[in-house]
N, C-alpha and C. Protein backbone atom coordinates (compact mmCIF):
# COMPACT_ATOMS: atom_id res chain seq x y z
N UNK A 1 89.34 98.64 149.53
CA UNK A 1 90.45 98.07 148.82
C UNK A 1 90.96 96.85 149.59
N UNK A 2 91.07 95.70 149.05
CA UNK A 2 91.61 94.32 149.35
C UNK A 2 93.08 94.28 148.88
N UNK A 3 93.52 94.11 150.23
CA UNK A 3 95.18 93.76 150.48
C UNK A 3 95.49 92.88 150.92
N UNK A 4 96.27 91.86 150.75
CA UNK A 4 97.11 90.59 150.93
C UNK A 4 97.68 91.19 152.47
N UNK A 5 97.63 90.20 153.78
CA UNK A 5 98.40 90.41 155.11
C UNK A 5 100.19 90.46 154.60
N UNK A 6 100.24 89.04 153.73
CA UNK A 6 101.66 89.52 153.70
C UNK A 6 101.97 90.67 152.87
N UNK A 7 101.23 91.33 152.24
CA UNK A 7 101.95 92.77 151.68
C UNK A 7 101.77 93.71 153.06
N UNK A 8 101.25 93.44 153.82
CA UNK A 8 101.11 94.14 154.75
C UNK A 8 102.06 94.29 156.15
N UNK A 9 102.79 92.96 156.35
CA UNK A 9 103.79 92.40 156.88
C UNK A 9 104.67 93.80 156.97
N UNK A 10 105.42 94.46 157.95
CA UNK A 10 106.63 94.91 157.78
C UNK A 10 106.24 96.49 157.93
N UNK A 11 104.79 97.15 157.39
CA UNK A 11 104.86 98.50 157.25
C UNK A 11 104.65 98.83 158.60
N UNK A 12 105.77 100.20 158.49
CA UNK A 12 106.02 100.85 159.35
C UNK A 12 104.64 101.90 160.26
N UNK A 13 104.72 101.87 161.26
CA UNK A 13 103.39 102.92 161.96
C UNK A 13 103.99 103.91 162.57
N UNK A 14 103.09 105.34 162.05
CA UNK A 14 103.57 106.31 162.24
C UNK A 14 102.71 107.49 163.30
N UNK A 15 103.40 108.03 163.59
CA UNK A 15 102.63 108.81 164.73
C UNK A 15 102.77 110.62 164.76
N UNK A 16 102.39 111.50 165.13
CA UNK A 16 103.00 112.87 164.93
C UNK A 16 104.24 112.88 165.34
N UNK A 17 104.49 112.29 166.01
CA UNK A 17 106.52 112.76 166.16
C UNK A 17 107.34 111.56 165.79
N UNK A 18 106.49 111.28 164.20
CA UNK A 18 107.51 110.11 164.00
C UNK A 18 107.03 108.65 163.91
N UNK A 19 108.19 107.66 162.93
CA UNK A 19 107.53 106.44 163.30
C UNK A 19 107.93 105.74 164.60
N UNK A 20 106.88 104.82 164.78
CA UNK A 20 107.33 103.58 166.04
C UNK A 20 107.59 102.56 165.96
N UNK A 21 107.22 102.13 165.52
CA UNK A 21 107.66 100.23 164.93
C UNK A 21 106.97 99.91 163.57
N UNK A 22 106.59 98.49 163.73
CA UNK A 22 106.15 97.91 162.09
C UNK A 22 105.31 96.69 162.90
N UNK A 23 104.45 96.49 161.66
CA UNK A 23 103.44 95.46 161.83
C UNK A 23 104.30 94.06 161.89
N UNK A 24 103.73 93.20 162.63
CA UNK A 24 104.58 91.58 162.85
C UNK A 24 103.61 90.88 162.59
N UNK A 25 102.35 91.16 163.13
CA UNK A 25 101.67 90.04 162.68
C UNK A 25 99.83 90.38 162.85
N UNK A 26 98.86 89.75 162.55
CA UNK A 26 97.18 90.19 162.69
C UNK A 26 96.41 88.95 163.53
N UNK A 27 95.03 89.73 164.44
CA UNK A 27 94.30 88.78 165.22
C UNK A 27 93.24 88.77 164.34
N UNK A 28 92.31 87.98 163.73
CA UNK A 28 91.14 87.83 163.20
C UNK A 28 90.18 87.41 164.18
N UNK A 29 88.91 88.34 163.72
CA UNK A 29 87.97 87.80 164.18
C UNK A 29 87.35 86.34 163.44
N UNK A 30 87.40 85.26 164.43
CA UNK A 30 86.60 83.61 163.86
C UNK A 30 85.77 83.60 163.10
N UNK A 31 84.51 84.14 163.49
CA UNK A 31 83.43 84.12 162.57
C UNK A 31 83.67 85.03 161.50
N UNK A 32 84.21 86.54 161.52
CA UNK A 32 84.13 87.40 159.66
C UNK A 32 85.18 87.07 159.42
N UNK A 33 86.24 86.74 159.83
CA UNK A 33 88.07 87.02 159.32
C UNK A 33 88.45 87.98 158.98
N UNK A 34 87.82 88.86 159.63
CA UNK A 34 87.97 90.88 159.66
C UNK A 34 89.08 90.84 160.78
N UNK A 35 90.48 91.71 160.04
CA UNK A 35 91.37 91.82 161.30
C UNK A 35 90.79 92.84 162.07
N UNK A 36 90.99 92.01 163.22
CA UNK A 36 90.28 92.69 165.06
C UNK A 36 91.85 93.57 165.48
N UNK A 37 92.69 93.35 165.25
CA UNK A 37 94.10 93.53 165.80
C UNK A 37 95.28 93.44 165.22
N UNK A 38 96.22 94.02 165.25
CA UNK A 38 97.85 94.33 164.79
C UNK A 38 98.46 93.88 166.00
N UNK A 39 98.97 92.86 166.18
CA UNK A 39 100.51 92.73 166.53
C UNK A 39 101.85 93.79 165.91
N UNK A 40 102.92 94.44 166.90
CA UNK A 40 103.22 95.30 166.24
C UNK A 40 104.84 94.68 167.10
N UNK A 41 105.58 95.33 166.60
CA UNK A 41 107.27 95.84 167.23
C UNK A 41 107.25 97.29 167.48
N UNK A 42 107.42 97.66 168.66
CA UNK A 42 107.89 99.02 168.90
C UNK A 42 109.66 99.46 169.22
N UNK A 43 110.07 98.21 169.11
CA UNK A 43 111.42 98.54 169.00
C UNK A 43 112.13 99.42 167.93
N UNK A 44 113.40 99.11 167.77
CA UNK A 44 114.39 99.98 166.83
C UNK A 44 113.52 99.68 165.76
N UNK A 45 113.77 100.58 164.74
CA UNK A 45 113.12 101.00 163.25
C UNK A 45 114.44 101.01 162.04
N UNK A 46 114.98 100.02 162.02
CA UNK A 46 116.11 100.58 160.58
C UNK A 46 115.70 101.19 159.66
N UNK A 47 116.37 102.23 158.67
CA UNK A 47 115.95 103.05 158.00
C UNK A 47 116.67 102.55 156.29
């Protein structure tokens, strides 16, 4: 399934005891433009 980064922008990551932060931003790989990486916030989470 093909998803747009900015719909992707903002969702929250979750873990067994809970969420931790939200996505900020993605590393691509140069040659496929397959995200290699999440930039994330692990700070506060507003609800």
């Amino acid at each position: 399934m093909k998803r747009s980064t900015k719909e992707l922008m903002g969702y929250t990551l979750q873990a067994k005891d809970g969420t931790k932060g939200t996505v900020k931003d993605f590393i691509f790989d140069e040659e496929s433009w397959i995200i290699r990486y999440l930039k994330t916030d692990l700070g506060f989470v507003s609800k």
